[in-house]
N, C-alpha and C. Protein backbone atom coordinates (compact mmCIF):
# COMPACT_ATOMS: atom_id res chain seq x y z
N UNK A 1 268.33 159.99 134.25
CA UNK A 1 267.10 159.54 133.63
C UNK A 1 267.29 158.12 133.10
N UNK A 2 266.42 157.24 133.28
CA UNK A 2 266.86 155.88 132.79
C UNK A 2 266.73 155.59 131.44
N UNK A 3 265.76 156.56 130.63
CA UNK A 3 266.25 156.71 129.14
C UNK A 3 267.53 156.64 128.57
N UNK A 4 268.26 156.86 129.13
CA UNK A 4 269.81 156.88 128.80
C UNK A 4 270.86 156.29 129.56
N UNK A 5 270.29 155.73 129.48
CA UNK A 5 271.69 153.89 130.69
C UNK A 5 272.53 153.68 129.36
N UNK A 6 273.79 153.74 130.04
CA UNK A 6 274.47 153.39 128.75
C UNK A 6 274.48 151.72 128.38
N UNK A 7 274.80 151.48 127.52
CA UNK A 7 274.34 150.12 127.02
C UNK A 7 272.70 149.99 125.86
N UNK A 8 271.57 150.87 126.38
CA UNK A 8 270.63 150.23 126.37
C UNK A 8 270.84 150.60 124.73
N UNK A 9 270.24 150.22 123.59
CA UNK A 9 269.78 150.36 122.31
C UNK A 9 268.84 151.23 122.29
N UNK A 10 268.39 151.97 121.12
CA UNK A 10 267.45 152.94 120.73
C UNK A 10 266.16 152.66 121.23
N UNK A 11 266.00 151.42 120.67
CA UNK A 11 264.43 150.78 120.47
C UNK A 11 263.67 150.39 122.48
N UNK A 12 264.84 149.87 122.69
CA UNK A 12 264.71 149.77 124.80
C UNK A 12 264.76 151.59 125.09
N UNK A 13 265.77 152.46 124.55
CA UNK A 13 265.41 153.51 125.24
C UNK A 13 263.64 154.80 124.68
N UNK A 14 263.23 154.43 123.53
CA UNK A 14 261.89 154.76 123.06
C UNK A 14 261.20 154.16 123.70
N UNK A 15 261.14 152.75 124.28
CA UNK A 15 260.31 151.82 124.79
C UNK A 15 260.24 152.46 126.09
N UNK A 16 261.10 153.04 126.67
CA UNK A 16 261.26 154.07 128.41
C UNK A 16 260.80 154.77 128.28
N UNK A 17 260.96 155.71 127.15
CA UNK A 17 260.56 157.01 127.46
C UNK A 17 258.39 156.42 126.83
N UNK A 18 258.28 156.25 126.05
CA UNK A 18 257.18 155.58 125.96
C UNK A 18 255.96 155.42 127.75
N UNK A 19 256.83 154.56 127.76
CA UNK A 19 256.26 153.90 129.38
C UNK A 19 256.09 154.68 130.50
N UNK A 20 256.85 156.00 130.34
CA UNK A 20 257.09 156.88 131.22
C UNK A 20 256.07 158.20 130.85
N UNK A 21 254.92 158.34 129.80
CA UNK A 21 254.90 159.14 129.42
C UNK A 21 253.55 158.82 129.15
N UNK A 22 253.24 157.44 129.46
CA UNK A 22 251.90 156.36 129.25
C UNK A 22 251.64 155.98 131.01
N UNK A 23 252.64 155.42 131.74
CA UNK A 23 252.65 155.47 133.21
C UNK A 23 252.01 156.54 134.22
N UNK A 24 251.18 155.74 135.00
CA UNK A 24 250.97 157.04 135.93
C UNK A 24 252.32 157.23 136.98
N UNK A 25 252.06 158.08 137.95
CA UNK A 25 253.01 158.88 138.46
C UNK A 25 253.87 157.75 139.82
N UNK A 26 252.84 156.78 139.79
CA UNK A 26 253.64 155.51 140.54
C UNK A 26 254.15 154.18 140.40
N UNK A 27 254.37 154.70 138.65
CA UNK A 27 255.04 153.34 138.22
C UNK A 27 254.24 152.53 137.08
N UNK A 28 253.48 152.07 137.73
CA UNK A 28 251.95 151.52 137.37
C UNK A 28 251.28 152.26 136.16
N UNK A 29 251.16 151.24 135.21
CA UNK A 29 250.31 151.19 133.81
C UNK A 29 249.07 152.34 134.00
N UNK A 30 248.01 153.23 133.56
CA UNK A 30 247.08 153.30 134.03
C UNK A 30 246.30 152.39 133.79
N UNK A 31 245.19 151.96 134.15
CA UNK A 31 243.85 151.08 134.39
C UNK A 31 242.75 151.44 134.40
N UNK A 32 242.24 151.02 133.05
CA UNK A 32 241.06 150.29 132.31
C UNK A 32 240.39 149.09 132.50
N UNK A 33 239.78 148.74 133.68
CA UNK A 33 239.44 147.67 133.85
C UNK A 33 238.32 147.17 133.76
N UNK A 34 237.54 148.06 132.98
CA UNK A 34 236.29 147.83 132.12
C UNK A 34 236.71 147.56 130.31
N UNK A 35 237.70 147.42 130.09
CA UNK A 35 238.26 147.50 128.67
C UNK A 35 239.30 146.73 128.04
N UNK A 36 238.82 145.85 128.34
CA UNK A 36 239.75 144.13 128.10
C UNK A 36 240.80 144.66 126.84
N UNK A 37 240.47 145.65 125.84
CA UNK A 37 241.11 145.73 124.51
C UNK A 37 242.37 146.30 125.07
N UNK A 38 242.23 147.44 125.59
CA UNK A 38 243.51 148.31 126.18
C UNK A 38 244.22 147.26 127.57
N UNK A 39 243.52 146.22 128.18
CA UNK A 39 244.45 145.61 128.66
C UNK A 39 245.28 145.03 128.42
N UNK A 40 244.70 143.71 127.17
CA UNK A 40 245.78 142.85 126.27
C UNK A 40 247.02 144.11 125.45
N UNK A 41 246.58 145.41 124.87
CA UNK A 41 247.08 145.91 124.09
C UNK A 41 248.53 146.68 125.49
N UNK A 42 248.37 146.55 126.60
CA UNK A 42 249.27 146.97 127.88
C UNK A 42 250.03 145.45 127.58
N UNK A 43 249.38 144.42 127.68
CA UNK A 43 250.38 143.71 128.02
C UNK A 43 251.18 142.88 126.59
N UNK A 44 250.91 143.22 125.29
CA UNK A 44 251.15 143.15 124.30
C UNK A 44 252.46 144.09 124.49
N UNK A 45 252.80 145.44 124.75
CA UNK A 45 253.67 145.85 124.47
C UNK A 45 254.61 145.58 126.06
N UNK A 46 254.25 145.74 127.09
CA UNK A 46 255.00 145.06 128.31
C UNK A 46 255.39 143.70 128.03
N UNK A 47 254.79 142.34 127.41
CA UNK A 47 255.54 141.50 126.76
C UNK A 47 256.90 141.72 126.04
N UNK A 48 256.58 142.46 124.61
CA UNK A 48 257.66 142.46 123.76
C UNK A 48 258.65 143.42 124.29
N UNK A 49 258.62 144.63 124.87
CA UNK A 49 259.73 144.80 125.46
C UNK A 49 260.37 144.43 126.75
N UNK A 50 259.66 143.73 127.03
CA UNK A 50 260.07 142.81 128.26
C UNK A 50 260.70 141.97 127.86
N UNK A 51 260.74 141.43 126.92
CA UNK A 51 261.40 140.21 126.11
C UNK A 51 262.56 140.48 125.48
N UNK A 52 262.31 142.10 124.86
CA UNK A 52 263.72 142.03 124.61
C UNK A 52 265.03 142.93 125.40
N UNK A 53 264.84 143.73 126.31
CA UNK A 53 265.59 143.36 127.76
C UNK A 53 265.96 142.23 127.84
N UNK A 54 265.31 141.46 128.46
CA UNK A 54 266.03 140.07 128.62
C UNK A 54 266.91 138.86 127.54
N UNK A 55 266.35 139.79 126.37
CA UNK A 55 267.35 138.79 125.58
C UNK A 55 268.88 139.84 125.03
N UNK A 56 268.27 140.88 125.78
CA UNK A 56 269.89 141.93 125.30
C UNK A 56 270.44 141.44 126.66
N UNK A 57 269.83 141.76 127.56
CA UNK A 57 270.74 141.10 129.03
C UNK A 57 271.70 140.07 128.92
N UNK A 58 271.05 138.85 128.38
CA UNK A 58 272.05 138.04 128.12
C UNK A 58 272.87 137.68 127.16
N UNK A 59 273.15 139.08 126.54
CA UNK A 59 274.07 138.34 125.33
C UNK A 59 273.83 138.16 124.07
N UNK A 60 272.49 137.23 123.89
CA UNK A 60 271.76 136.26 122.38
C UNK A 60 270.81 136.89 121.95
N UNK A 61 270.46 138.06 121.81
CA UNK A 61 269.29 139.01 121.63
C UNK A 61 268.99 138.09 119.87
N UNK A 62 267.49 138.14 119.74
CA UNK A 62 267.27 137.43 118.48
C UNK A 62 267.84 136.15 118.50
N UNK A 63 267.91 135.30 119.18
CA UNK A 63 268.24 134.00 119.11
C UNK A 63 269.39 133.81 118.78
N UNK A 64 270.44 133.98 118.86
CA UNK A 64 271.82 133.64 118.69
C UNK A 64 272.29 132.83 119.02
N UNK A 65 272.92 132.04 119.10
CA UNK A 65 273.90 131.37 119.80
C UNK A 65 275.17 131.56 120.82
N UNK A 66 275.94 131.45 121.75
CA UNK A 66 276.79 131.78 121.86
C UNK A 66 277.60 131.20 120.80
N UNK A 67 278.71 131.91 120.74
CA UNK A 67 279.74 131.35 120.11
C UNK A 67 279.26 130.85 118.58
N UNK A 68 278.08 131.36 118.23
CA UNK A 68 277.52 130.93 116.81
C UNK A 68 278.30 132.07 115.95
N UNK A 69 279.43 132.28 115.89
CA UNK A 69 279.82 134.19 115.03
C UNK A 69 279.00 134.81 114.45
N UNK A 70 277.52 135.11 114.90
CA UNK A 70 276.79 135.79 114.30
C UNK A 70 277.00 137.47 115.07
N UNK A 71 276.55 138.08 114.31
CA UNK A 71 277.13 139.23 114.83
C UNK A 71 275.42 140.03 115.82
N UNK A 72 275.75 141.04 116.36
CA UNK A 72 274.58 141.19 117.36
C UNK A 72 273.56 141.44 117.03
N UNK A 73 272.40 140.69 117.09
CA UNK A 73 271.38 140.90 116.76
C UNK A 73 270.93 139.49 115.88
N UNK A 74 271.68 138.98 115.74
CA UNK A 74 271.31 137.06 115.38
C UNK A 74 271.84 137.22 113.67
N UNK A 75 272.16 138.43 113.45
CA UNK A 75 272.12 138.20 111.76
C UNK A 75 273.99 137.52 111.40
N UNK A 76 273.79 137.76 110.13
CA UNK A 76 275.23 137.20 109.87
C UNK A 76 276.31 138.42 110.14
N UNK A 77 277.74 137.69 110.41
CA UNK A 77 278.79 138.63 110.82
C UNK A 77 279.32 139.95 109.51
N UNK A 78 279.63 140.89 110.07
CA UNK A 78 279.25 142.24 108.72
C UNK A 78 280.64 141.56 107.75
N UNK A 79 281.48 140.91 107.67
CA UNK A 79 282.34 140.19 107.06
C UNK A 79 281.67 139.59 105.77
N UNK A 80 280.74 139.54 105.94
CA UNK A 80 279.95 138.39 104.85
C UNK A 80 279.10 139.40 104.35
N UNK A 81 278.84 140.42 104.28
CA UNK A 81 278.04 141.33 103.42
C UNK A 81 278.53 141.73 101.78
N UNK A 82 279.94 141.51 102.15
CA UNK A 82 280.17 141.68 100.47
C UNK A 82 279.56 140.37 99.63
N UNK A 83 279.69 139.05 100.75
CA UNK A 83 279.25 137.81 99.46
C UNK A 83 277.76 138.00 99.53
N UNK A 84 277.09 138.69 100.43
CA UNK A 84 275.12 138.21 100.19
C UNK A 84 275.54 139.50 99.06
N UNK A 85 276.12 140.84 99.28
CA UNK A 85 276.43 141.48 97.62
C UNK A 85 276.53 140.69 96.36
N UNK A 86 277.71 139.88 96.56
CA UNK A 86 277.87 139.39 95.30
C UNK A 86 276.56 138.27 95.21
N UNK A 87 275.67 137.84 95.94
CA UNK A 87 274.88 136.94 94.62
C UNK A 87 273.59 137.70 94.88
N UNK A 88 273.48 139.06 95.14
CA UNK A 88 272.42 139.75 94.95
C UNK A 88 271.62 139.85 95.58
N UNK A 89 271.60 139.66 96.97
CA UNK A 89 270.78 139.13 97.98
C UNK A 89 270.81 140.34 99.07
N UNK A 90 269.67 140.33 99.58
CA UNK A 90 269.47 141.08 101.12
C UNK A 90 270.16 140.65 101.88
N UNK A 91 271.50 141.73 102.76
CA UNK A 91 272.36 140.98 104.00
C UNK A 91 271.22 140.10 104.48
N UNK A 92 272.01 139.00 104.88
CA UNK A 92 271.23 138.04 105.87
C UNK A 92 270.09 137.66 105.22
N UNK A 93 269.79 137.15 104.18
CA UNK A 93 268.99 136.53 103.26
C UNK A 93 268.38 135.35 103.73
N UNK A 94 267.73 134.72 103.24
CA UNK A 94 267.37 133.01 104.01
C UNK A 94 268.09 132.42 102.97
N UNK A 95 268.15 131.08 103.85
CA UNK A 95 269.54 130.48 102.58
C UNK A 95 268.60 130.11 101.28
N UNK A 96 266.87 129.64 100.94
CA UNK A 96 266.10 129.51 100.20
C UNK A 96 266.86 130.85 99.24
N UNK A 97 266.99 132.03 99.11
CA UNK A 97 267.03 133.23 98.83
C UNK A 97 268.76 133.21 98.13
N UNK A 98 269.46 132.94 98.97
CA UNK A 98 270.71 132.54 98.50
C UNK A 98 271.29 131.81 97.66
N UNK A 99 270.58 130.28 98.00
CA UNK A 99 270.42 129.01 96.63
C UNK A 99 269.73 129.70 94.97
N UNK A 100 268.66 130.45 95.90
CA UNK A 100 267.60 130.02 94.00
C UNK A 100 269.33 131.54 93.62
N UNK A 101 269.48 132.21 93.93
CA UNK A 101 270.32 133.30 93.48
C UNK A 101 271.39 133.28 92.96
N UNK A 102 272.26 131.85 93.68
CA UNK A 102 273.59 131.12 93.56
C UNK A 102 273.50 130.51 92.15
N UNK A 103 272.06 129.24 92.05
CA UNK A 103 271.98 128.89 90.55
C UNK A 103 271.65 129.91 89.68
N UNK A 104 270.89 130.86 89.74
CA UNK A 104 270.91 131.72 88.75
C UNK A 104 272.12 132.62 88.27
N UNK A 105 272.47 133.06 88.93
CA UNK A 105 274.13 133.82 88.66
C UNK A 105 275.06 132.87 88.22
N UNK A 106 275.17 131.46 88.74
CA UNK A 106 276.35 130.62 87.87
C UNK A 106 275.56 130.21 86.68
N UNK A 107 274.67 130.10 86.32
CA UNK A 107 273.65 129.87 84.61
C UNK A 107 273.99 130.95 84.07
N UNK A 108 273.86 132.16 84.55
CA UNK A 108 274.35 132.88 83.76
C UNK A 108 276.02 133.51 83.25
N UNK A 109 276.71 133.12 84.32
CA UNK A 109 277.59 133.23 84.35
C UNK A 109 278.61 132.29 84.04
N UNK A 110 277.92 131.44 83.48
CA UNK A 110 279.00 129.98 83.19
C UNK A 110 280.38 130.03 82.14
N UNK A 111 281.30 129.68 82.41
CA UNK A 111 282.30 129.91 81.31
C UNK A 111 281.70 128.99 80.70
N UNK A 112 280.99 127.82 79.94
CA UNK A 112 280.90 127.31 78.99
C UNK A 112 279.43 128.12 77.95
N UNK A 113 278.97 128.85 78.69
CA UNK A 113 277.85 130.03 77.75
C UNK A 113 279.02 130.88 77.37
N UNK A 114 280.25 131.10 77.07
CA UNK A 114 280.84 132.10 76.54
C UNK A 114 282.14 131.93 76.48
N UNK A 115 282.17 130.42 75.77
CA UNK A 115 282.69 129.43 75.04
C UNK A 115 283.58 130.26 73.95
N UNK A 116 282.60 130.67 73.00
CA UNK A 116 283.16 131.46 71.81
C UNK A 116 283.83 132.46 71.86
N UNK A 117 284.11 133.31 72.97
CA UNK A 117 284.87 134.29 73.48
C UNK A 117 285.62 134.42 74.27
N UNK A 118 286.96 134.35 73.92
CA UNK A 118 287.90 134.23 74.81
C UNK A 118 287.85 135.24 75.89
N UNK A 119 287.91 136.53 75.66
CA UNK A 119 287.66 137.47 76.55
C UNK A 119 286.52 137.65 77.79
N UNK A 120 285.07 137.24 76.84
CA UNK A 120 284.02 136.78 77.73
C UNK A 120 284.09 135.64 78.56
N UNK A 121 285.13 134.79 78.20
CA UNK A 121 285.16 133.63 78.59
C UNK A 121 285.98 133.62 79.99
N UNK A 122 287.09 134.30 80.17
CA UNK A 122 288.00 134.70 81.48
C UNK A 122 286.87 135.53 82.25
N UNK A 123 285.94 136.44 81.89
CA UNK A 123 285.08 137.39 82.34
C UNK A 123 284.27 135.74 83.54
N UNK A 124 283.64 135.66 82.71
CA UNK A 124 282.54 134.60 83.04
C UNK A 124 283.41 133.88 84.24
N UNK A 125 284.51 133.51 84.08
CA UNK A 125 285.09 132.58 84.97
C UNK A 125 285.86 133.27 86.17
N UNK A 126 286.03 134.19 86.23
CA UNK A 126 286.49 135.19 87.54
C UNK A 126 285.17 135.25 88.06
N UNK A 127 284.02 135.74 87.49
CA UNK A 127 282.45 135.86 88.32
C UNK A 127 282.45 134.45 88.55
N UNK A 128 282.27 133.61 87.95
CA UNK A 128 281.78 132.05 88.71
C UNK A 128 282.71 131.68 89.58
N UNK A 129 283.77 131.81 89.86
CA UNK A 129 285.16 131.69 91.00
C UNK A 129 284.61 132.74 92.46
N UNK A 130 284.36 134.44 91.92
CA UNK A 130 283.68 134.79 93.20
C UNK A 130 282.32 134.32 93.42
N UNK A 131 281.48 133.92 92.24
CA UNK A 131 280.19 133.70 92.99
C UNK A 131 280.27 132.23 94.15
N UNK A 132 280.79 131.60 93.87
CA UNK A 132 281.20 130.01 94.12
C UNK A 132 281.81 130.42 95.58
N UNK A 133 282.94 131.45 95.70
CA UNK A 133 283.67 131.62 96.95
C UNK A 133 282.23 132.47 98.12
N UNK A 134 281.82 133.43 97.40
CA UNK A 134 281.10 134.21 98.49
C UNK A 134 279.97 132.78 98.99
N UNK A 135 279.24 132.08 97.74
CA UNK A 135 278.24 131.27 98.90
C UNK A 135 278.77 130.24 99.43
N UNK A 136 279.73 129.59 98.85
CA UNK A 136 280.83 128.81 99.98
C UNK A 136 281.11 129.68 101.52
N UNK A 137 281.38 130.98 101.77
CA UNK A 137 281.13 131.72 102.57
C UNK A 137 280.16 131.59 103.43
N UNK A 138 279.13 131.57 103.11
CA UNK A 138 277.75 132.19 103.74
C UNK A 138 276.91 130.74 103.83
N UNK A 139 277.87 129.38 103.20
CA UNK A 139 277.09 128.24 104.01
C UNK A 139 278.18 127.67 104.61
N UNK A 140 278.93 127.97 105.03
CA UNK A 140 280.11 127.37 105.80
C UNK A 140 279.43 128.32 106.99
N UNK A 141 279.71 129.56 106.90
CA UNK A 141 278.45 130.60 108.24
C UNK A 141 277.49 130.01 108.46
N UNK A 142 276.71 128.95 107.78
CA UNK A 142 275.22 128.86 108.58
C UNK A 142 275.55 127.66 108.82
N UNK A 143 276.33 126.59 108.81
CA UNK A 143 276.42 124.98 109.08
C UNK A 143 277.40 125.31 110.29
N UNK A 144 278.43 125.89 110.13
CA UNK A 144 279.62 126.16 111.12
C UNK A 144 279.46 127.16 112.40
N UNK A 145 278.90 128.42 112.03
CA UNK A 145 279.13 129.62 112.67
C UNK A 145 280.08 130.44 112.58
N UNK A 146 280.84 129.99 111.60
CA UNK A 146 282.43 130.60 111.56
C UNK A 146 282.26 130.83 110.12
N UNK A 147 282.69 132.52 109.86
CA UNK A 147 282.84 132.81 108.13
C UNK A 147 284.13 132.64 107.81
């Protein structure tokens, strides 16, 4: 059954069985050709999974790069999920999302807000050391490709 080619992803094999189940018995879409709505809405979904076949075919599915170390599917490599953790962020965040998050966590986290406490004060400065390392991380990943 071609539902189950190995390789294919979930979403390409729903998209088969879909087509196969919407298809008449020779392949072929059925036809409405008094009904412009159900035509565009045939080739609305024959587009997008047509599109993405071809971008799993080659490799860059979601726009990737080669050789960009993004991991499959265009997002960032699963290596870097602990730092979009540490500044609070959705894996694969936009870097807009990352910045406003980065200044807010080192404002709050500043060793000179907790000045008066020695104890708070080592606290504060181990968090601003990882916050500083994880988005050093995750923009060295988006300028470089390499985490």
């Amino acid at each position: 059954s071609p539902c189950y080619t190995v390789g294919m992803g979930i979403l390409d094999r729903l998209g088969n069985v879909i087509r196969s189940y919407l298809h008449d018995g020779d392949g072929e879409r059925p036809s409405r050709s008094g009904d412009p709505d159900y035509n565009e809405a045939w080739e609305e979904i024959d587009d997008f999974l047509g599109n993405r076949g071809r971008a799993a075919e080659g490799g860059a599915a979601f726009g990737a790069k080669a050789g960009s170390g993004r991991a499959a599917g265009g997002g960032p490599p699963e290596n870097l999920r602990r730092d979009f953790a540490e500044l609070g962020v959705e894996f694969g965040a936009p870097p807009e999302a990352c910045k406003a998050a980065y200044k807010r966590l080192l404002k709050l986290h500043h060793p000179d807000r907790h000045a008066g406490h020695a104890g708070n004060m080592k606290k504060a400065t181990e968090k601003s050391a990882r916050i500083n390392a994880a988005y050093d991380r995750i923009e060295r990943w988006r300028n470089s490709g390499v985490p």
